[in-house]
N, C-alpha and C. Protein backbone atom coordinates (compact mmCIF):
# COMPACT_ATOMS: atom_id res chain seq x y z
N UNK A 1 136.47 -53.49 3.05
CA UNK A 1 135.70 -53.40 4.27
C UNK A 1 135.27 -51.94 4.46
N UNK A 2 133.66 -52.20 5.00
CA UNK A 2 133.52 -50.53 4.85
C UNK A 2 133.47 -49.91 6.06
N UNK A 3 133.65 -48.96 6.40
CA UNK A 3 133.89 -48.15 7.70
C UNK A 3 132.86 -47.25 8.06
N UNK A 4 132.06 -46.76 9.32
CA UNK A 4 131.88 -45.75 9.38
C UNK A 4 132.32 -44.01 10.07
N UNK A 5 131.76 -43.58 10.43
CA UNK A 5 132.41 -41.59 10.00
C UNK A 5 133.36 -41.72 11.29
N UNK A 6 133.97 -42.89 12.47
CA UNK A 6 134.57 -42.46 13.15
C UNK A 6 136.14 -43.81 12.57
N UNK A 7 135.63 -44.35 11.39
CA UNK A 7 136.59 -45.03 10.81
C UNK A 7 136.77 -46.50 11.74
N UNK A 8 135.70 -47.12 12.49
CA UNK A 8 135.71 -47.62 13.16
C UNK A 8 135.16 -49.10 12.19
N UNK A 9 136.09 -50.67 12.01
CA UNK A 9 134.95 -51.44 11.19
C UNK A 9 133.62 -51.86 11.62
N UNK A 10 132.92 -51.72 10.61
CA UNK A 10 131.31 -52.62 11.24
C UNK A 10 131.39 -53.55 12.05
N UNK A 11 132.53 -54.67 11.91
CA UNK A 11 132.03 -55.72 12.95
C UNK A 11 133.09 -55.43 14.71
N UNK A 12 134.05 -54.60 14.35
CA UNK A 12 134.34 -54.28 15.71
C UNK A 12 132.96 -53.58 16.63
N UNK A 13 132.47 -52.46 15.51
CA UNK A 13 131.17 -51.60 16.41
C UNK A 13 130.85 -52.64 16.80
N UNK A 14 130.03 -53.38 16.57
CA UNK A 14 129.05 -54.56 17.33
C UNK A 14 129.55 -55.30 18.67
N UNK A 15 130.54 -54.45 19.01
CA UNK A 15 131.62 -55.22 19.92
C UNK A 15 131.48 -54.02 21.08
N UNK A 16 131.70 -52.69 20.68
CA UNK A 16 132.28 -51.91 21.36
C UNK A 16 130.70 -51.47 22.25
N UNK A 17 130.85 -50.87 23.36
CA UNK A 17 129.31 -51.03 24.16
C UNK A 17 130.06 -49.74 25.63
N UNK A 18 129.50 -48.66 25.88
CA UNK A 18 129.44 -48.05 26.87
C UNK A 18 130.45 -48.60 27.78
N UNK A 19 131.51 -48.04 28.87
CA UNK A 19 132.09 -48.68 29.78
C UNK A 19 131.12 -48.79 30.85
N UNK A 20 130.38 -47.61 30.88
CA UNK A 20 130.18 -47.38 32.35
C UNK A 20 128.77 -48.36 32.47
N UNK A 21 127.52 -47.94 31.49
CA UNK A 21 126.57 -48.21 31.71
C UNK A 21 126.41 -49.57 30.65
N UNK A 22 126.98 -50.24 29.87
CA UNK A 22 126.76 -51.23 28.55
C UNK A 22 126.37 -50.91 27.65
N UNK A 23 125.50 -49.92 27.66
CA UNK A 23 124.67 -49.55 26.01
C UNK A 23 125.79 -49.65 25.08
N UNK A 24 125.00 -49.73 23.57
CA UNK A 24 125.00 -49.51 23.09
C UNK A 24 125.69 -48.19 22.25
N UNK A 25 127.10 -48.13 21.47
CA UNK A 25 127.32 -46.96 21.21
C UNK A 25 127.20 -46.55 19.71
N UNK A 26 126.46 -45.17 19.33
CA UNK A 26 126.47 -45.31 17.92
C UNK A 26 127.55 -43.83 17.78
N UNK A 27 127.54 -43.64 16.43
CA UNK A 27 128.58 -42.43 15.90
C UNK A 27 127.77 -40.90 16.28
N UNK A 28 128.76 -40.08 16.44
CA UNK A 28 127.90 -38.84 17.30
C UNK A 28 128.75 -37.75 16.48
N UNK A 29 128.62 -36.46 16.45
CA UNK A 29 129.51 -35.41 16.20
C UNK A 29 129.24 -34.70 17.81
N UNK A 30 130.87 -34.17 17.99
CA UNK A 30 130.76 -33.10 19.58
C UNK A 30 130.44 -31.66 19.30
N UNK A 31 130.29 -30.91 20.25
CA UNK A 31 129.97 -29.74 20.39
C UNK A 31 130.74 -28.42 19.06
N UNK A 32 131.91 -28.95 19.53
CA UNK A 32 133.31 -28.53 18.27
C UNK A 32 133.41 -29.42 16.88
N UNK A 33 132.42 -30.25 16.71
CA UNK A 33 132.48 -31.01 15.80
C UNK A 33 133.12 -31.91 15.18
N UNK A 34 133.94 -32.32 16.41
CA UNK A 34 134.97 -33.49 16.58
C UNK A 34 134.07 -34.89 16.72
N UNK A 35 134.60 -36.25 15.89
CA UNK A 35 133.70 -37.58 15.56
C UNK A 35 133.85 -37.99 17.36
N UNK A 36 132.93 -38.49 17.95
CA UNK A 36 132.58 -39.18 19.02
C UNK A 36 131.16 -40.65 18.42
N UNK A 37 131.86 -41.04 20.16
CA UNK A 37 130.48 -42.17 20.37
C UNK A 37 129.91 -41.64 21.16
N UNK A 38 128.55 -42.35 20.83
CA UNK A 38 127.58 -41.68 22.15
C UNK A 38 126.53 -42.63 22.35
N UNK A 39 126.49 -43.39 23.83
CA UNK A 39 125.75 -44.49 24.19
C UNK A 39 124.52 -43.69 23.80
N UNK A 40 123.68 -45.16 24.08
CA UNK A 40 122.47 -44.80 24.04
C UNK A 40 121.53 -45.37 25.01
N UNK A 41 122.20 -44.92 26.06
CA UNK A 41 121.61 -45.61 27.61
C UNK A 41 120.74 -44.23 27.70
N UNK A 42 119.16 -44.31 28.05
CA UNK A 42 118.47 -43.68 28.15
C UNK A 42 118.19 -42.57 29.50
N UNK A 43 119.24 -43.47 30.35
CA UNK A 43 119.26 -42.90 31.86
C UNK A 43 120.60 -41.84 32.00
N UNK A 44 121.61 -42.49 31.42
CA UNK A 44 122.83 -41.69 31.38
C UNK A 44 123.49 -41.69 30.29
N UNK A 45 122.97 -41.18 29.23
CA UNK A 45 123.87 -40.88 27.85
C UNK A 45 125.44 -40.20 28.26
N UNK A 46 126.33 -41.10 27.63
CA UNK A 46 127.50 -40.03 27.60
C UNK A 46 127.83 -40.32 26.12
N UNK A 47 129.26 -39.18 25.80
CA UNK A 47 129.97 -38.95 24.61
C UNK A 47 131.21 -39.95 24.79
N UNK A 48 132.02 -40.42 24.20
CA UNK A 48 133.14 -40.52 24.08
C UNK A 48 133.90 -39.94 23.05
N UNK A 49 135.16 -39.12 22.79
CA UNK A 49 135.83 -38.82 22.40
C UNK A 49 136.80 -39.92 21.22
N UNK A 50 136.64 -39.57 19.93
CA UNK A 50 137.26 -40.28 18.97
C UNK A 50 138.75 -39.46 18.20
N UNK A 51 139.44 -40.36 18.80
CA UNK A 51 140.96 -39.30 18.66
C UNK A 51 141.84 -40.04 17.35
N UNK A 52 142.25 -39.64 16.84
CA UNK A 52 142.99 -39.89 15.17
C UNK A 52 142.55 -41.37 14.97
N UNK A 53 140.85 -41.70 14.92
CA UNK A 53 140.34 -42.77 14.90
C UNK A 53 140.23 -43.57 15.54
N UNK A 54 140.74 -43.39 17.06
CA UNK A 54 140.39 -44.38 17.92
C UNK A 54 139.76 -43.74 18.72
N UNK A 55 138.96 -44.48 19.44
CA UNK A 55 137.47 -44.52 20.44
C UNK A 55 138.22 -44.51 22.26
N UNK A 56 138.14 -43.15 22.43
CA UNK A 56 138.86 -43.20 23.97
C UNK A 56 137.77 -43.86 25.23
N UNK A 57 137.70 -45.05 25.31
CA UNK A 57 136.33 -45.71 26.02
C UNK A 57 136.91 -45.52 27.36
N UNK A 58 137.09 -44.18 28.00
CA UNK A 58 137.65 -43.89 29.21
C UNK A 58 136.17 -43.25 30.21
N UNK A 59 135.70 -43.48 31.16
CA UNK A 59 134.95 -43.01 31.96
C UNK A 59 135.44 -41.49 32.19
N UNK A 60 136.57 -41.50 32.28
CA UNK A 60 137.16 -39.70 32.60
C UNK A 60 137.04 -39.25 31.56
N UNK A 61 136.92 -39.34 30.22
CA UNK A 61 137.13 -38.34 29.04
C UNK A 61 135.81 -38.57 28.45
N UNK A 62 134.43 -39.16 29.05
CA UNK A 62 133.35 -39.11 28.85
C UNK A 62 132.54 -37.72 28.78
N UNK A 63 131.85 -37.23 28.25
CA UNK A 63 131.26 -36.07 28.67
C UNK A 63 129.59 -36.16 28.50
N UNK A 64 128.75 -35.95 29.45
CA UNK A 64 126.84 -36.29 29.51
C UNK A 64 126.90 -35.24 28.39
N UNK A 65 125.52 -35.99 28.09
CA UNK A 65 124.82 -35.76 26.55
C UNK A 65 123.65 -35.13 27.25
């Protein structure tokens, strides 16, 4: 099974979707160059934080894009 850069499987992504707003989340690099998600809600992009491969889908540890 193949993975991508936040080690996350393909068919979970298709699952996983913004808390706040629903979008859509694809793979992002952060500021420090740590792996994140990052919706792709056009009104309110945020980041999420990807910590020893898991996806912190927390509204508080979000940060705007």
């Amino acid at each position: 099974m193949s993975e991508n850069t936040t080690g996350t499987a393909p068919w979970l992504r298709e699952l996983l979707r913004c808390p706040v707003t629903g979008a859509t989340l694809v793979d992002g690099v952060g500021p420090g160059g740590q792996p994140e998600l990052v919706s792709t809600d056009p009104d309110r992009p945020l980041a999420y934080p990807v910590r020893d491969g898991i996806p912190v889908l927390l509204e508080s540890e979000a940060r705007a894009v």
